[in-house]
C-alpha atoms as a PDB file:
ATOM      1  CA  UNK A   1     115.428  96.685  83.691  1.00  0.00           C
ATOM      2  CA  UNK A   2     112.775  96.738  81.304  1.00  0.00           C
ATOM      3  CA  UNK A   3     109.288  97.152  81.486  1.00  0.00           C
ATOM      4  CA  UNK A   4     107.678  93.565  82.801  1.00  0.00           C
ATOM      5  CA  UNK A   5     105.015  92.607  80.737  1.00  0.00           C
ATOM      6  CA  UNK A   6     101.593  91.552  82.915  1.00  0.00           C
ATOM      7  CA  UNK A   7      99.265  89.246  80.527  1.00  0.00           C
ATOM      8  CA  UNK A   8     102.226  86.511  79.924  1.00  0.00           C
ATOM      9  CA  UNK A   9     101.687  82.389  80.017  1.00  0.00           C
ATOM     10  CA  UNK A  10     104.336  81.784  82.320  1.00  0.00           C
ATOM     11  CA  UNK A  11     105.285  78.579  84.153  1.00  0.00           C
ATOM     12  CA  UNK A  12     105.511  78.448  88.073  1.00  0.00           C
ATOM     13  CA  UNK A  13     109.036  79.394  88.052  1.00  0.00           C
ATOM     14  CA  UNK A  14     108.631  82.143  85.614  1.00  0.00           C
ATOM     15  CA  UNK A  15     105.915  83.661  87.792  1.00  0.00           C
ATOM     16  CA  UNK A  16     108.122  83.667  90.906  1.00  0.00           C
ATOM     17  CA  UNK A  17     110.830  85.750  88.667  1.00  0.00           C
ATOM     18  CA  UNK A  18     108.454  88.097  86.640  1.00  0.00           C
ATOM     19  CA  UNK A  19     107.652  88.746  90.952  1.00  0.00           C
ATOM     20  CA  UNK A  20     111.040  89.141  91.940  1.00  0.00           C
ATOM     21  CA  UNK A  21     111.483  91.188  88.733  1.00  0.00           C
ATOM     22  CA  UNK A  22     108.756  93.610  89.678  1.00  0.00           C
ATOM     23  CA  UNK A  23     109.318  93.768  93.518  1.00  0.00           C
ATOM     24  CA  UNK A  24     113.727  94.542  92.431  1.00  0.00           C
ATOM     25  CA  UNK A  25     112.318  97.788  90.161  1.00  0.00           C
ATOM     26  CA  UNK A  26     109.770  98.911  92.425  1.00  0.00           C
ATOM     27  CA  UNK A  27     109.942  98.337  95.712  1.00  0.00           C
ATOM     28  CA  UNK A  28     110.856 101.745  96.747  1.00  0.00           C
ATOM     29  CA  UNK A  29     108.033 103.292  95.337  1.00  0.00           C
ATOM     30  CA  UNK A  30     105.334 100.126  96.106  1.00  0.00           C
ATOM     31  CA  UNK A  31     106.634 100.590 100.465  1.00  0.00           C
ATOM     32  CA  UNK A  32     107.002 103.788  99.859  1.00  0.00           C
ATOM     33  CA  UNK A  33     103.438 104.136  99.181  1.00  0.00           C
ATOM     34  CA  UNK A  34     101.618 101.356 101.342  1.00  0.00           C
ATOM     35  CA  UNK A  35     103.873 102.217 104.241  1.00  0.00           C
ATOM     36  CA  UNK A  36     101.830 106.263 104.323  1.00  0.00           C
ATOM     37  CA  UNK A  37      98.579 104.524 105.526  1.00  0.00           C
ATOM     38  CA  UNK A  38      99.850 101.471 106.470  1.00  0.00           C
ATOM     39  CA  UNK A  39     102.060 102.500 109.504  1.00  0.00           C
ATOM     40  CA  UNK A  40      99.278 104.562 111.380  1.00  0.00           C
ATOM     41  CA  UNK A  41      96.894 101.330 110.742  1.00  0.00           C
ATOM     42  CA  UNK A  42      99.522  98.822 112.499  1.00  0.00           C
ATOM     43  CA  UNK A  43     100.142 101.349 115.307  1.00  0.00           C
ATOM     44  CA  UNK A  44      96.586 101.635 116.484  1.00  0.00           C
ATOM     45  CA  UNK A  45      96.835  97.856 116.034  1.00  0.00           C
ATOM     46  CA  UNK A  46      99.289  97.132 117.905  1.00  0.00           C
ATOM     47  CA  UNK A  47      97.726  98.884 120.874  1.00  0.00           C
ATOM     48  CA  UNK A  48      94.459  97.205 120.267  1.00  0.00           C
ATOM     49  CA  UNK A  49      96.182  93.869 119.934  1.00  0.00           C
ATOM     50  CA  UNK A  50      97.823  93.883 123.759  1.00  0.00           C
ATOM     51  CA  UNK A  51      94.159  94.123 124.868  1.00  0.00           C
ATOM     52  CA  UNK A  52      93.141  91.581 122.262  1.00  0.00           C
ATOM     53  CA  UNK A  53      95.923  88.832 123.826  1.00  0.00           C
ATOM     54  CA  UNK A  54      95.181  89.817 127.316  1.00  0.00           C
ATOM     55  CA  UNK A  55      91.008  88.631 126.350  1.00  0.00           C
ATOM     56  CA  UNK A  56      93.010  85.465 125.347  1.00  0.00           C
ATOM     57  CA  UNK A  57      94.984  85.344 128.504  1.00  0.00           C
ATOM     58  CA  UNK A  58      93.032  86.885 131.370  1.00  0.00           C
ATOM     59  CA  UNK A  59      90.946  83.669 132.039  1.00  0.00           C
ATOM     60  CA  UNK A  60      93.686  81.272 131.717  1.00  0.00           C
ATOM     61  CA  UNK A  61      96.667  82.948 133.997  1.00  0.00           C
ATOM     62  CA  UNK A  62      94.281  85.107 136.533  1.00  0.00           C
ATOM     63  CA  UNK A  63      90.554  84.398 136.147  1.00  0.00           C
ATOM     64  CA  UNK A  64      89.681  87.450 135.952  1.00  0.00           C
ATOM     65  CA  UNK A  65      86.920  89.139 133.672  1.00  0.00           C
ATOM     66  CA  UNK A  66      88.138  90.861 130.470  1.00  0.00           C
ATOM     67  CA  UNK A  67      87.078  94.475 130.788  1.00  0.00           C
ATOM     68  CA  UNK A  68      87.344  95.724 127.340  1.00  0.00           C
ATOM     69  CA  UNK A  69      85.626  94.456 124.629  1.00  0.00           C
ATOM     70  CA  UNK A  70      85.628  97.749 122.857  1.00  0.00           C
ATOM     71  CA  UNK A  71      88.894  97.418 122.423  1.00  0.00           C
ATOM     72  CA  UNK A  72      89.060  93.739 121.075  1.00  0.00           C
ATOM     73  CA  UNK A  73      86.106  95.371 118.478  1.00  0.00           C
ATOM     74  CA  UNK A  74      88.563  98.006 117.654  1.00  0.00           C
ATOM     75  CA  UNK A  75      91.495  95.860 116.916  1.00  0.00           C
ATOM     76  CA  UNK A  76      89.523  93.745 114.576  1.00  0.00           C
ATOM     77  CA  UNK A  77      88.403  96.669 112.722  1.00  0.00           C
ATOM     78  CA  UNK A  78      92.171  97.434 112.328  1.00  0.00           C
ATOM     79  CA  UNK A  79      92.623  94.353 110.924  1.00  0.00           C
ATOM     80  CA  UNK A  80      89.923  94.151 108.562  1.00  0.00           C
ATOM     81  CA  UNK A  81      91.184  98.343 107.524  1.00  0.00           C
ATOM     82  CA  UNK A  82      94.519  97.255 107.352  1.00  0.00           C
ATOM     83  CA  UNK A  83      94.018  94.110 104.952  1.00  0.00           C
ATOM     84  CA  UNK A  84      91.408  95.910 102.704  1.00  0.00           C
ATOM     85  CA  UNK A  85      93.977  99.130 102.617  1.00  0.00           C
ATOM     86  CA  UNK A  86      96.783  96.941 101.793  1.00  0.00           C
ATOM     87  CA  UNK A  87      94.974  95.026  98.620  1.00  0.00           C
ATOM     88  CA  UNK A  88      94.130  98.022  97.563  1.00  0.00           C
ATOM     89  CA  UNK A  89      97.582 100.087  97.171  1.00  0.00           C
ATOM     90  CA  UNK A  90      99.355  97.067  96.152  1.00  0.00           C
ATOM     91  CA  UNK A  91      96.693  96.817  93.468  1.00  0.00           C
ATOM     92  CA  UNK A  92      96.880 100.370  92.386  1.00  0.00           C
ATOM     93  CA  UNK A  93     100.741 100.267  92.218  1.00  0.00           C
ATOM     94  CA  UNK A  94     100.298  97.183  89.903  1.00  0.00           C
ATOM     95  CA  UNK A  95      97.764  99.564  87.582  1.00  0.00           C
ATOM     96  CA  UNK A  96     100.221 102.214  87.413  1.00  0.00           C
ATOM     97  CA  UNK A  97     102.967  99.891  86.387  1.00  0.00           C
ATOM     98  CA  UNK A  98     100.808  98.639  83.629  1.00  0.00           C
ATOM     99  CA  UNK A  99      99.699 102.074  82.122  1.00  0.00           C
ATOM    100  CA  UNK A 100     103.462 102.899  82.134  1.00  0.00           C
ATOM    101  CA  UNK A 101     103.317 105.951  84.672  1.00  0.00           C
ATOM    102  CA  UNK A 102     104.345 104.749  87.303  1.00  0.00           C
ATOM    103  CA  UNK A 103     108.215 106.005  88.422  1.00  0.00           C
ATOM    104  CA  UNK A 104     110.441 107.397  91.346  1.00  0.00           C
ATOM    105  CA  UNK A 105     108.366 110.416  92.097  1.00  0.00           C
ATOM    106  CA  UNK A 106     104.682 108.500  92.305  1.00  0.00           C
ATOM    107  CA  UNK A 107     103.050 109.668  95.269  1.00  0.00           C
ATOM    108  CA  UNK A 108     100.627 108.749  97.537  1.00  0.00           C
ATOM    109  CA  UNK A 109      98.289 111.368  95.757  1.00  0.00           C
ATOM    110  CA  UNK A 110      98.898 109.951  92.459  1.00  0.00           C
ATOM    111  CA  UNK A 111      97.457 106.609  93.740  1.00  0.00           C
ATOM    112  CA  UNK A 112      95.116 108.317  96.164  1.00  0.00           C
ATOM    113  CA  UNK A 113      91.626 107.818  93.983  1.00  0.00           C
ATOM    114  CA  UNK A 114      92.639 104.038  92.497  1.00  0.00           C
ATOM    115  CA  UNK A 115      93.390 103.048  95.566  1.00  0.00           C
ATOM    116  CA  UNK A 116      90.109 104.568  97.071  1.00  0.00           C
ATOM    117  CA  UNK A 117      88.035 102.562  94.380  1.00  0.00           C
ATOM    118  CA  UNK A 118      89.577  99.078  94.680  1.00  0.00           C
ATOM    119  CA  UNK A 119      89.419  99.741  98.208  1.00  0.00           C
ATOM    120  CA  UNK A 120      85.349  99.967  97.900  1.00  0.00           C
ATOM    121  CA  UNK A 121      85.706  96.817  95.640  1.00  0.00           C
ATOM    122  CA  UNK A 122      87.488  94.896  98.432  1.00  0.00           C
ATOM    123  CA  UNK A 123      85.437  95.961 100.903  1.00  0.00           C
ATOM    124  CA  UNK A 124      82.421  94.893  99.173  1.00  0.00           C
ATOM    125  CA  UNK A 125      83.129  91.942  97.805  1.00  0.00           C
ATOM    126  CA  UNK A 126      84.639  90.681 101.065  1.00  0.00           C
ATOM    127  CA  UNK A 127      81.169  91.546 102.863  1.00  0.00           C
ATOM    128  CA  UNK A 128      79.161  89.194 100.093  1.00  0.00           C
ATOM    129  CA  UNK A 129      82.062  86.170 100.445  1.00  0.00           C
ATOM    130  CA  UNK A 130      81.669  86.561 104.322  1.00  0.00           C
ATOM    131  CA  UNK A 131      78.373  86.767 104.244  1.00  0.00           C
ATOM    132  CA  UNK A 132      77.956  83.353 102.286  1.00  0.00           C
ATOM    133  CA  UNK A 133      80.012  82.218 104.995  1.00  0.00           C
ATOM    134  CA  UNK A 134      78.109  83.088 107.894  1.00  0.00           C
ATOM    135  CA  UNK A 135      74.898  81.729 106.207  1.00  0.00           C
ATOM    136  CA  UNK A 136      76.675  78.359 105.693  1.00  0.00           C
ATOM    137  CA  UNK A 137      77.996  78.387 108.933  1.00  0.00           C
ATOM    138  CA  UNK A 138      74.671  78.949 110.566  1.00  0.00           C
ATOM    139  CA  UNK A 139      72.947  76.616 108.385  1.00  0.00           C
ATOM    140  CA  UNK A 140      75.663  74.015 109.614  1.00  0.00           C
ATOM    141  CA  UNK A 141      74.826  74.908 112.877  1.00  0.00           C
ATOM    142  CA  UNK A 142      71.588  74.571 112.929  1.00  0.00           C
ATOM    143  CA  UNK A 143      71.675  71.665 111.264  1.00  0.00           C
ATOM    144  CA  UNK A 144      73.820  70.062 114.559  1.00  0.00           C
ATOM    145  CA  UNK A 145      71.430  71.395 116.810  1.00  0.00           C
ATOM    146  CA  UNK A 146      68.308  69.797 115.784  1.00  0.00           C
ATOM    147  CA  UNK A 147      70.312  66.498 115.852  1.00  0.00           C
ATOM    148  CA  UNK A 148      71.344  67.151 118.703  1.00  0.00           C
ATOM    149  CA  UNK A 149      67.521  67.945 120.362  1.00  0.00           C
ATOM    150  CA  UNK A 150      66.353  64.276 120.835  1.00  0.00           C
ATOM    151  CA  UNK A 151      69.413  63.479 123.192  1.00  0.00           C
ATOM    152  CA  UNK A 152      70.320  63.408 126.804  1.00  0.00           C
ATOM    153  CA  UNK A 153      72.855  65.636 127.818  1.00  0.00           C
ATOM    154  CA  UNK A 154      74.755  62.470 128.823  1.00  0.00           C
ATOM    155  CA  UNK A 155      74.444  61.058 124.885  1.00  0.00           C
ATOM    156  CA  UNK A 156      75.200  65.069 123.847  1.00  0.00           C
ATOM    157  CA  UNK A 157      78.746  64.980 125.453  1.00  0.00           C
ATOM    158  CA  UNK A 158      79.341  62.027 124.012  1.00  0.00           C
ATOM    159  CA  UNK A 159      78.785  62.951 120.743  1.00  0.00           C
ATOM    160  CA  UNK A 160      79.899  66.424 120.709  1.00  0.00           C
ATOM    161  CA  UNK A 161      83.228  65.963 120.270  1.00  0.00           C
ATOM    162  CA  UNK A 162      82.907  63.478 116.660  1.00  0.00           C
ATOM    163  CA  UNK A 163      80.724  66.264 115.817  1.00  0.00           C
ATOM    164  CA  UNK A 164      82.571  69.185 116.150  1.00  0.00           C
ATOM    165  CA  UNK A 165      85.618  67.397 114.645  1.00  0.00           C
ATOM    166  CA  UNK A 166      83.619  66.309 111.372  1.00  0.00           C
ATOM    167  CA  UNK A 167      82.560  69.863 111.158  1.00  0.00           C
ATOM    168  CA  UNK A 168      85.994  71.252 111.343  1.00  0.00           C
ATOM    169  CA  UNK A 169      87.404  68.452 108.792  1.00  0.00           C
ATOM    170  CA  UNK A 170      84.399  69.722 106.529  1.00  0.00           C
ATOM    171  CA  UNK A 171      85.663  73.220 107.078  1.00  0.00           C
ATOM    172  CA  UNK A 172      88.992  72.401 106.123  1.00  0.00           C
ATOM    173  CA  UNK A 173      87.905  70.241 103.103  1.00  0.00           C
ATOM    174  CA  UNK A 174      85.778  73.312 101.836  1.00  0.00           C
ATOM    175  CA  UNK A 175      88.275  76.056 102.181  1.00  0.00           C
ATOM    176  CA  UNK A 176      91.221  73.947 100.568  1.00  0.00           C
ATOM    177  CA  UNK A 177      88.291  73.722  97.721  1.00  0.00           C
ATOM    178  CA  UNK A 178      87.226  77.227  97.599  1.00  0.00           C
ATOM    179  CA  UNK A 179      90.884  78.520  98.395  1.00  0.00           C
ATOM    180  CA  UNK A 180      91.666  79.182  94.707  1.00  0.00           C
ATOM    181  CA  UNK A 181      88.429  81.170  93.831  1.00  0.00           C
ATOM    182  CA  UNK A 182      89.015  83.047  97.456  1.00  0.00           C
ATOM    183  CA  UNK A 183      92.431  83.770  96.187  1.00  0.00           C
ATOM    184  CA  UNK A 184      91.732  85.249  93.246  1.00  0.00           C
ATOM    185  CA  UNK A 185      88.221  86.951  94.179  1.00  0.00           C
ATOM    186  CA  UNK A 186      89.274  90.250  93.591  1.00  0.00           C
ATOM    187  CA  UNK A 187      91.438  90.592  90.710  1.00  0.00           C
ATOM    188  CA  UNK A 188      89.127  90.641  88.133  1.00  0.00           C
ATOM    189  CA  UNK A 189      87.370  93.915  89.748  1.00  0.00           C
ATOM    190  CA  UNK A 190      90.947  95.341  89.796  1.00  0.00           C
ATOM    191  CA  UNK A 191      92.415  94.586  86.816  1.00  0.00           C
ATOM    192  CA  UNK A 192      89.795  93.377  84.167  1.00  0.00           C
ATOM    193  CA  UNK A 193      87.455  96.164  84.785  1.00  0.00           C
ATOM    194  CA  UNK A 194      84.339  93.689  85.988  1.00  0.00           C
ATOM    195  CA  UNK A 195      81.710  94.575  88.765  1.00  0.00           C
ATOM    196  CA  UNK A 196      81.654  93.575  91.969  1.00  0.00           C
ATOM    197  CA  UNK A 197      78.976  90.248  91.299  1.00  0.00           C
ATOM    198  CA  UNK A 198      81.155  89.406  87.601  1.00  0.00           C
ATOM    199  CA  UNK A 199      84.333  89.379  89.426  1.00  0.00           C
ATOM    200  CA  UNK A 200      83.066  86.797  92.010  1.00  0.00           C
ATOM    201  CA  UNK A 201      81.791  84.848  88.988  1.00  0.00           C
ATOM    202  CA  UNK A 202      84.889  84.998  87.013  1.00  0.00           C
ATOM    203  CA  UNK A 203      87.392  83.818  90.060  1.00  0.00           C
ATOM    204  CA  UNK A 204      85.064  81.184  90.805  1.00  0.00           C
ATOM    205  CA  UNK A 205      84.963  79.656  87.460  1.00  0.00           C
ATOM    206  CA  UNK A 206      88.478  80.635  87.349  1.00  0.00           C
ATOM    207  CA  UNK A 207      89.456  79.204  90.117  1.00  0.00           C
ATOM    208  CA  UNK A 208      87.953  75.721  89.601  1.00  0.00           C
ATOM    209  CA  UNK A 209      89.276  75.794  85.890  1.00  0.00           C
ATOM    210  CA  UNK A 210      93.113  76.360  87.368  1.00  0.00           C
ATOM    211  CA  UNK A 211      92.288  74.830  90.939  1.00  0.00           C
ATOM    212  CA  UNK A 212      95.892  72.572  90.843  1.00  0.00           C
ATOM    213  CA  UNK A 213      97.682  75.327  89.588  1.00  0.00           C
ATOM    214  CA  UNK A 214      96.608  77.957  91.786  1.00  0.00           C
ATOM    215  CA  UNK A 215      96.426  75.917  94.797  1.00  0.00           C
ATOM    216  CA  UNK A 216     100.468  74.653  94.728  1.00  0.00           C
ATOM    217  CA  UNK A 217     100.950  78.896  93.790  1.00  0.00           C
ATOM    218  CA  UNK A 218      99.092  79.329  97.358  1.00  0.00           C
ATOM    219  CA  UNK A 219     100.866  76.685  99.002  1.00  0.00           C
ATOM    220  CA  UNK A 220     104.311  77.574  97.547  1.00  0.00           C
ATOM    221  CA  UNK A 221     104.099  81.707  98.475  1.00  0.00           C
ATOM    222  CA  UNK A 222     101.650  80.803 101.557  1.00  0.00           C
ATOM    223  CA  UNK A 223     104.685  78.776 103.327  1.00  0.00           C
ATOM    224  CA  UNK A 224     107.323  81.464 102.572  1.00  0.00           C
ATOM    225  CA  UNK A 225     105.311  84.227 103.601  1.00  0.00           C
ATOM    226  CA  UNK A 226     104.382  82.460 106.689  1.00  0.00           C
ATOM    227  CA  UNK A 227     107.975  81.993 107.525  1.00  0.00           C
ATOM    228  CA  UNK A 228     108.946  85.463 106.944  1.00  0.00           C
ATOM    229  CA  UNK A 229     105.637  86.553 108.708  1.00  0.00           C
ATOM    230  CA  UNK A 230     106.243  84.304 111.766  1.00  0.00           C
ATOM    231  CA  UNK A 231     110.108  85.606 112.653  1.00  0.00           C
ATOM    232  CA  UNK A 232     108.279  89.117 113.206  1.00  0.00           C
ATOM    233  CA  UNK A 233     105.294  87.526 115.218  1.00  0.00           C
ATOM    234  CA  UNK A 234     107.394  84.943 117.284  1.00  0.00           C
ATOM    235  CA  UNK A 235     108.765  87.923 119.804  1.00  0.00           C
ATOM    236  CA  UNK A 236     105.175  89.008 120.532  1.00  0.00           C
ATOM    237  CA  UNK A 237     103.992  85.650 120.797  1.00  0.00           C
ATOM    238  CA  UNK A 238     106.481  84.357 123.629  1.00  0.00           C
ATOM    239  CA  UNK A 239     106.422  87.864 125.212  1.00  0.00           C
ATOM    240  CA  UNK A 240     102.721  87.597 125.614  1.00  0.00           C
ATOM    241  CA  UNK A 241     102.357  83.975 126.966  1.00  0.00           C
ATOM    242  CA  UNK A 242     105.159  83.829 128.889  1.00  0.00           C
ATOM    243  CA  UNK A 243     105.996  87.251 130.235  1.00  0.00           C
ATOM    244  CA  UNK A 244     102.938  89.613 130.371  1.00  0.00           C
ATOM    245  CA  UNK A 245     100.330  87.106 130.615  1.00  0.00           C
ATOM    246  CA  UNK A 246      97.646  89.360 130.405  1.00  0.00           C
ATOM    247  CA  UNK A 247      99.194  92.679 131.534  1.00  0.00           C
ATOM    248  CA  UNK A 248      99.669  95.616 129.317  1.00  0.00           C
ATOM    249  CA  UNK A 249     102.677  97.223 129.281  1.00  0.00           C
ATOM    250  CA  UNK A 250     105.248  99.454 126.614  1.00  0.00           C
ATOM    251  CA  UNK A 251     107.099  96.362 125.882  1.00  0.00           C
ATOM    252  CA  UNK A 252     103.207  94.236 124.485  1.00  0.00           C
ATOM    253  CA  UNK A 253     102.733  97.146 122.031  1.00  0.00           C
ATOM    254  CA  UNK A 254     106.271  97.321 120.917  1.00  0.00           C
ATOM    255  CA  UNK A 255     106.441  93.469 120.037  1.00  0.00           C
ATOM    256  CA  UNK A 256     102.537  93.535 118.679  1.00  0.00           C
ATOM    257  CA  UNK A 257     103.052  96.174 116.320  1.00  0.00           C
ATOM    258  CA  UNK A 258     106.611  94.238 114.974  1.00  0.00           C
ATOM    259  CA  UNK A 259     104.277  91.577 114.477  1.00  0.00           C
ATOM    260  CA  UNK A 260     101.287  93.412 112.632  1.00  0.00           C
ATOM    261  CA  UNK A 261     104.877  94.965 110.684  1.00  0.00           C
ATOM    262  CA  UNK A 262     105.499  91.339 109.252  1.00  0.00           C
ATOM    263  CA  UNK A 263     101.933  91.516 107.739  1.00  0.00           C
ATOM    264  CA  UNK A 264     102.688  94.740 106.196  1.00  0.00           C
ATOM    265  CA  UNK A 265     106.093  93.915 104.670  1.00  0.00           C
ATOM    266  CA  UNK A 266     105.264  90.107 103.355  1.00  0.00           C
ATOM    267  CA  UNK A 267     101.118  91.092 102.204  1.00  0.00           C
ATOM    268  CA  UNK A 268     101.659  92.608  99.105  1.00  0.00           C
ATOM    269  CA  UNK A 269     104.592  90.374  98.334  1.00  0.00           C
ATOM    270  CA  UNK A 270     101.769  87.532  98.407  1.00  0.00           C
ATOM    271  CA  UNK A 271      99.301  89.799  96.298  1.00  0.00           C
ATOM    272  CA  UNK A 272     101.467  89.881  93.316  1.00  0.00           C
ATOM    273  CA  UNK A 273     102.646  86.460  93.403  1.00  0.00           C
ATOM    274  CA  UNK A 274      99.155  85.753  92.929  1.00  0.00           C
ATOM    275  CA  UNK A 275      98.414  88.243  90.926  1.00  0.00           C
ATOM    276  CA  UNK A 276     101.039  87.343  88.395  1.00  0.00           C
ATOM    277  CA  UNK A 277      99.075  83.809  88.539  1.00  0.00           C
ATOM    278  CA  UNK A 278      95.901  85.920  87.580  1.00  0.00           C
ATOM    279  CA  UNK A 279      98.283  87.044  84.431  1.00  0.00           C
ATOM    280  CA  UNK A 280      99.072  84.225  83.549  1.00  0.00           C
ATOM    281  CA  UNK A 281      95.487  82.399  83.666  1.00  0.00           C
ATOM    282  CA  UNK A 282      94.052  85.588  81.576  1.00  0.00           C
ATOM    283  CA  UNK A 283      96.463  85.496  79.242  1.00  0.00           C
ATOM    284  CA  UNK A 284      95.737  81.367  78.532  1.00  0.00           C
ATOM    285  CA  UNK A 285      92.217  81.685  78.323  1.00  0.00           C
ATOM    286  CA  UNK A 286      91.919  84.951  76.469  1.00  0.00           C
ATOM    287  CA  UNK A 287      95.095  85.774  75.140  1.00  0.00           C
ATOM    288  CA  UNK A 288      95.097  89.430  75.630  1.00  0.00           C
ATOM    289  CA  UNK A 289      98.148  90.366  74.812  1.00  0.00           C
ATOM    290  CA  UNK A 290      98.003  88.704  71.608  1.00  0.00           C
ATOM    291  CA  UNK A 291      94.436  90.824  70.655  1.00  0.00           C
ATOM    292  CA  UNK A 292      96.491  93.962  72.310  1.00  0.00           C
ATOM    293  CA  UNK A 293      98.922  93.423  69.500  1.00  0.00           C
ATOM    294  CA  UNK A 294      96.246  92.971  66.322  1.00  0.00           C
ATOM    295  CA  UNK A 295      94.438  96.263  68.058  1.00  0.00           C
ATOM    296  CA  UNK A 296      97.743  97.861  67.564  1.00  0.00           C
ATOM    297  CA  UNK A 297      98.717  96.751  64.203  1.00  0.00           C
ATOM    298  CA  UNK A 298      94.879  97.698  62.689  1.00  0.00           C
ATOM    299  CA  UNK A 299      95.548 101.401  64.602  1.00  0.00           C
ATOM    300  CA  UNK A 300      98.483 101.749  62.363  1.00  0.00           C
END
């Protein structure tokens, strides 16, 4: 097949293929890859996660007091490893495809020190979009307490729960807002070059510019990944709420890491839908492979 081209105005449809395209020439190489640091990542995972389901469980089946929070710390931190390593790769797989180097015998060593730079990228510009987060969160919640101050507790009951489900309905309202600039947060550190603060500026603006666009992209790929994600997830979840309840055993780990597997199979599928939507939005708005061309033709 020949060589996809990235920076294309392409229709919904046409960004679904150019994906299929890219994932039918390289998926060897992309799994091959991501699967190296990927596999240890969703092991220790998976053994975190039994201890993580039986905090969720304990109370409910036995009543009796979850003894390892360490371990609930350490599964998160899998997580959070797992997601950043996974944006990362994918990303650095993408670069190499675009340079034109990347074939059959691309190793993890060839991707090592991309992949170890967009990983500081993600990292860091997760922290700032988390930590806006927090701050609104908090301010939110202060907010309910100091209405809630003048009030019996009687009164506080009472209103707690039209509260708590006008905060959530905000919630919801802001992240289907914000979803598109979330989305596409980190693409322009990866593949535009920009800094950490620039690229949160650009997907924001970017984001908001595109919003319908990028939101029925999210939807669309969201739903399907979800789908593919949940057939790997739905062992672990009926093994853990109906058989284990709590208890940790060879059979919890087995079925949580198949289910952390599902994240690492269908995640980067996600990442270059959307990143083909990045493309696609560049291109519009700056038509760069149109000024690649006139660079070319005044080089000759």
């Amino acid at each position: 097949m020949d060589k996809i081209e990235f920076y294309k105005n392409r229709t919904l449809s046409e960004r679904f293929s150019a994906s299929v395209d890219f994932l039918k020439q390289n998926w060897k190489i992309l799994y091959k890859n991501i699967l190296i640091g990927a596999l240890p990542l969703a092991i220790a995972g998976g053994y975190f996660l039994q201890y993580y389901q039986q905090a969720s469980f304990t109370n409910v089946y036995s009543g009796n007091t979850f003894s390892n929070p360490l371990f609930v710390v350490l599964y998160l931190i899998c997580m959070v490893s797992l997601m950043i390593y996974l944006n990362a790769m994918t990303g650095a797989v993408l670069i190499k495809y675009h340079e034109g180097n990347l074939d059959s015998s691309t190793g993890w060593g060839d991707l090592y020190n991309s992949m170890m730079s967009l990983s500081a990228k993600t990292f860091l510009i997760g922290l700032i979009i988390w930590s806006i987060i927090v701050v609104a969160i908090a301010f939110v919640a202060v907010i309910i307490s100091l209405f809630f101050s003048g009030i019996t507790l009687g009164e506080e009951m009472a209103f707690f729960g039209i509260i708590l489900l006008f905060v959530v309905l905000i919630l919801l309202g802001f992240v289907l807002i914000f979803s598109p600039f979330l989305a596409l947060a980190h693409y322009p550190a990866y593949f535009s070059g920009a800094g950490i603060w620039e690229s949160i500026k650009i997907a924001f603006g970017m984001g908001f510019r595109n919003w319908g666009n990028v939101v029925v992209t999210l939807l669309l790929s969201g739903i399907v990944m979800a789908i593919i994600s949940m057939i790997f997830s739905v062992p672990n979840s009926i093994v853990a709420m109906f058989f284990s309840r709590g208890e940790i055993s060879i059979l919890t780990f087995i079925f949580a890491f198949i289910a952390l597997l599902g994240n690492v199979l269908t995640y980067p599928v996600m990442f270059i839908f959307i990143a083909f939507q990045y493309f696609s939005i560049v291109e519009n708005e700056q038509g760069v492979s149109l000024q690649s061309k006139v660079d070319e033709f005044e080089n000759l």
